[in-house]
Protein backbone atom coordinates (compact mmCIF):
# COMPACT_ATOMS: atom_id res chain seq x y z
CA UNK A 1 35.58 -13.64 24.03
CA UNK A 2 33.53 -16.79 23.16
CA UNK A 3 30.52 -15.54 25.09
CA UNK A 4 30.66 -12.09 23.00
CA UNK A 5 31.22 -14.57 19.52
CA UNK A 6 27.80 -16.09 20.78
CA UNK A 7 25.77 -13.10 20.91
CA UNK A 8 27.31 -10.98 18.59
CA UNK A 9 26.51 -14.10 16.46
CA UNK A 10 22.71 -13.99 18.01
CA UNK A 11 22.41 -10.56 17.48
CA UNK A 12 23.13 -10.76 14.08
CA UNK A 13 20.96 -13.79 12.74
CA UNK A 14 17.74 -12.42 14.76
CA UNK A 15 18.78 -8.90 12.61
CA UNK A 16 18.50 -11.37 9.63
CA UNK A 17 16.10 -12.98 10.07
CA UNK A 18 13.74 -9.96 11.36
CA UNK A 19 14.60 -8.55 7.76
CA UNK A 20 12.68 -10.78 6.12
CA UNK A 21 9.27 -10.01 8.23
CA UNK A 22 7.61 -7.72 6.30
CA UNK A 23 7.88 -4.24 7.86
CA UNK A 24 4.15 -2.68 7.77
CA UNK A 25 1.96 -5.03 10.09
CA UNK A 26 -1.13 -3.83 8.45
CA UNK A 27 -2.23 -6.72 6.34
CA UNK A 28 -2.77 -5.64 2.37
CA UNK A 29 -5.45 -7.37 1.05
CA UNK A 30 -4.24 -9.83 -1.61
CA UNK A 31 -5.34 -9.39 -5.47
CA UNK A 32 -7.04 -12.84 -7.30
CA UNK A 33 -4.76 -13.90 -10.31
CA UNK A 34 -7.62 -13.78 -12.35
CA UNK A 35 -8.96 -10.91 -14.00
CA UNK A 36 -12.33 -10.27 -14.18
CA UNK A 37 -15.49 -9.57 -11.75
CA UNK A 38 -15.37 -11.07 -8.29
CA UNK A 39 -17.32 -11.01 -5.40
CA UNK A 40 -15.05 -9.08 -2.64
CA UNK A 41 -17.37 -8.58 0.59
CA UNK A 42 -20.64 -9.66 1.35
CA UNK A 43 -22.18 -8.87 4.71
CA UNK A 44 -25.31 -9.62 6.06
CA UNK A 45 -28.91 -7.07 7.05
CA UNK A 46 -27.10 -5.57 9.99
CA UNK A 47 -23.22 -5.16 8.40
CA UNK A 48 -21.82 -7.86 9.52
CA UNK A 49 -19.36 -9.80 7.30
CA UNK A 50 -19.99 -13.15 5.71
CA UNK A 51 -17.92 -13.57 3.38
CA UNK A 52 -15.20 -11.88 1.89
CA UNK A 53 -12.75 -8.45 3.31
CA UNK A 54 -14.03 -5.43 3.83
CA UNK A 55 -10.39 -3.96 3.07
CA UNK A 56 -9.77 -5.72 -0.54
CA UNK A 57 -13.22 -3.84 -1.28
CA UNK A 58 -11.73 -0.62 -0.44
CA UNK A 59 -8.31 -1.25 -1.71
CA UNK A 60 -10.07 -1.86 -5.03
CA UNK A 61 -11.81 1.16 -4.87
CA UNK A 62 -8.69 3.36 -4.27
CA UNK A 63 -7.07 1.33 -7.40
CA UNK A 64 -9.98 2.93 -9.58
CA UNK A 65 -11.76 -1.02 -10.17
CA UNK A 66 -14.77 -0.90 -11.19
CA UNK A 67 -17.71 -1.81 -8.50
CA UNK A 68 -21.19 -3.60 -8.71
CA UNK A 69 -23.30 -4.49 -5.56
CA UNK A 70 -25.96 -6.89 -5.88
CA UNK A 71 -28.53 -7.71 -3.45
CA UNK A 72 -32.24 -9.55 -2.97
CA UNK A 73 -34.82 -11.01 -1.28
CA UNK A 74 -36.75 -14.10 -0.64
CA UNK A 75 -40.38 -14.20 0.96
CA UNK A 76 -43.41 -16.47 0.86
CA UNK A 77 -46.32 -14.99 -0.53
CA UNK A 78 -49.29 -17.23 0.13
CA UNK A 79 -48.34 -20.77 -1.89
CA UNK A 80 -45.72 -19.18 -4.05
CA UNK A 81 -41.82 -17.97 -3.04
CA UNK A 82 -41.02 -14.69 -4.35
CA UNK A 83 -37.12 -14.11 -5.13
CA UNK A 84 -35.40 -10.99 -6.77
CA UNK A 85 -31.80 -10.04 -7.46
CA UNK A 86 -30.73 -7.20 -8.41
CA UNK A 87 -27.37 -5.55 -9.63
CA UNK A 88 -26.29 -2.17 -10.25
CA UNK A 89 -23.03 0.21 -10.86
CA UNK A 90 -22.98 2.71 -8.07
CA UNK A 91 -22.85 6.39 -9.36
CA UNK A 92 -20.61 7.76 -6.59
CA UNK A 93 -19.01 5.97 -3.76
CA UNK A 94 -16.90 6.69 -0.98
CA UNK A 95 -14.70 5.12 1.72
CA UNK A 96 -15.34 6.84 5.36
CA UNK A 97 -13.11 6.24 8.35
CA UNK A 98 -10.93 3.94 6.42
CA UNK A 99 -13.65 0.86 6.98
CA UNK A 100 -16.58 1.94 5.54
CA UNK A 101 -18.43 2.28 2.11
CA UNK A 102 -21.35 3.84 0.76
CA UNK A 103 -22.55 3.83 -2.46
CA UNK A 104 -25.33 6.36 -4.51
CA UNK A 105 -27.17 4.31 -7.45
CA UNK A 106 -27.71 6.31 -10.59
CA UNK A 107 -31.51 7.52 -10.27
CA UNK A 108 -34.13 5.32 -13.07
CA UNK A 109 -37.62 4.97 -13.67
CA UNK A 110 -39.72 2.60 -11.63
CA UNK A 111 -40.94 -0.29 -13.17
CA UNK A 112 -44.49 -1.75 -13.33
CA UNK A 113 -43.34 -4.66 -11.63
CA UNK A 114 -39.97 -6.04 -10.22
CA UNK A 115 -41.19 -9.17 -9.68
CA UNK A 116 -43.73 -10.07 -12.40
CA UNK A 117 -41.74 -10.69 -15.73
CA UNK A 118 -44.55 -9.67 -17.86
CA UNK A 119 -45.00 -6.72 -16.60
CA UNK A 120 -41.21 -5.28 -16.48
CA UNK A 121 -42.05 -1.82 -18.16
CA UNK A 122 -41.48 1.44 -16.98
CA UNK A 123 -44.21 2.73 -14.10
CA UNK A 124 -47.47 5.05 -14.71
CA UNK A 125 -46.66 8.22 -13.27
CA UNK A 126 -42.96 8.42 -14.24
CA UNK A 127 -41.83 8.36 -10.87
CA UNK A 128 -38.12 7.56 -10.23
CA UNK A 129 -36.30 5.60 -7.60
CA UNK A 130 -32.79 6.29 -6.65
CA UNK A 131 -30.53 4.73 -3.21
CA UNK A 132 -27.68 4.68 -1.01
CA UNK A 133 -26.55 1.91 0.19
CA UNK A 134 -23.36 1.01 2.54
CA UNK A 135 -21.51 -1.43 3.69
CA UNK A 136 -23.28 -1.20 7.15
CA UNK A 137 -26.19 -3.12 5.37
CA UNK A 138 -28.31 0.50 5.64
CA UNK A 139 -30.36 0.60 1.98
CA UNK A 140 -32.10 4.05 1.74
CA UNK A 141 -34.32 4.04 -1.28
CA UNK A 142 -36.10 7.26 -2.16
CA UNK A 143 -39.02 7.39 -4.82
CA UNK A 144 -39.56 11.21 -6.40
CA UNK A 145 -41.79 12.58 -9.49
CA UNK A 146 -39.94 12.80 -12.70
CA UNK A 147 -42.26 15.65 -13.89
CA UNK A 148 -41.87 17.61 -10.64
CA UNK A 149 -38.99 16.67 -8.57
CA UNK A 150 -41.01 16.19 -5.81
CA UNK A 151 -40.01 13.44 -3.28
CA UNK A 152 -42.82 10.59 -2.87
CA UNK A 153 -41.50 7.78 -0.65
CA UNK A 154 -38.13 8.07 1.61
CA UNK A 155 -38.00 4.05 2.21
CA UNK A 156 -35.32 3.24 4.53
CA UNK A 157 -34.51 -0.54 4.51
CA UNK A 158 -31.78 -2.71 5.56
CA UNK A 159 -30.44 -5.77 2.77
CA UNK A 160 -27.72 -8.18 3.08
CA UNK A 161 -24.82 -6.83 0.33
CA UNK A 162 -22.66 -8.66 -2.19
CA UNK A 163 -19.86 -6.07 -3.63
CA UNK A 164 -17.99 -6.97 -6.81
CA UNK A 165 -14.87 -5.21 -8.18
CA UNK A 166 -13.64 -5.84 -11.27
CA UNK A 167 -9.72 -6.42 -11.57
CA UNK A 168 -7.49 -5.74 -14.52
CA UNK A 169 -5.51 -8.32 -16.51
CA UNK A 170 -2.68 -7.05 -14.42
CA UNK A 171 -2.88 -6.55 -10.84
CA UNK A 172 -1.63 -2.90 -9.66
CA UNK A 173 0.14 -1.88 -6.41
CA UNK A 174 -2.10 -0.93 -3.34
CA UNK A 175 -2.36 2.94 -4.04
CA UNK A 176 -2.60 4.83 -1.09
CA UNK A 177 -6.08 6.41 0.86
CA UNK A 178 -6.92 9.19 -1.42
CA UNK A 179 -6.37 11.76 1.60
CA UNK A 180 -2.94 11.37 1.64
């Protein structure tokens, strides 16, 4: 009878103390306690993460937060180092395979120069640049004629990625994947 008091007595604390293991395995990304815009996931030219969780970005965008990505360069141009940054609100995004995200920028007019800050008017010619960008580090800018619709430059490039999501005051539960 004592050796059935043991594990009856086993049985039951590893029942208790199993209970308190959360039951889904999956990790859920965690929310900051502040509100406000912060930096989520940043990976590098090729898609690979430096910083940040691929799955708080997504989480955030199946909450309905807000996004920004920003990216830039650096390169030497004879004696001088050029840098540019640049941020934008995506138009449209969406979340494929449950790891991935891509992201359309709204279309706008090219400037003279993105570099020169003298000279940040819109472009002769009215053309207009628009891009899709994802999370795979893939940057596809494409350059058409405002007048005639007509596309001018398809410019495939690859950029390393900062994406921002702005939380509420109050963080929300993790909502579901929208396909379910």
């Amino acid at each position: 009878m004592k050796v059935f008091g043991a594990l009856l007595f086993s049985v039951m604390l590893i029942m208790t103390m199993s209970s308190c293991v959360q039951g889904d395995s999956k990790r859920q990304p965690l929310e900051p306690a502040e509100s406000g815009w912060k930096s989520v996931y940043k990976h590098d030219e090729k898609g690979q993460p430096i910083a940040g969780d691929i799955d708080s970005l997504i989480q955030g965008i199946r909450n309905g937060y807000d996004v920004r990505i920003g990216w830039g360069w650096e390169r030497q141009l004879g004696d001088s180092v050029l840098r540019l940054e640049h941020v934008a609100t995506p138009l449209y995004l969406s979340v494929i395979q449950d790891k991935n995200v891509s992201a359309i920028i709204d279309p706008h007019p090219l400037l003279e120069s993105y570099i020169a800050i003298d000279k940040q008017t819109f472009g002769e010619g009215g053309h207009i640049w628009q891009c899709i960008m994802t999370t795979r580090g893939t940057f596809n800018a494409q350059v058409y004629d405002r007048v005639t619709g007509q596309l001018i430059k398809d410019w495939p490039q690859r950029h390393k990625m900062t994406w921002f999501l702005e939380y509420p005051q109050r963080a929300q539960k993790a909502n579901p994947p929208l396909y379910q």
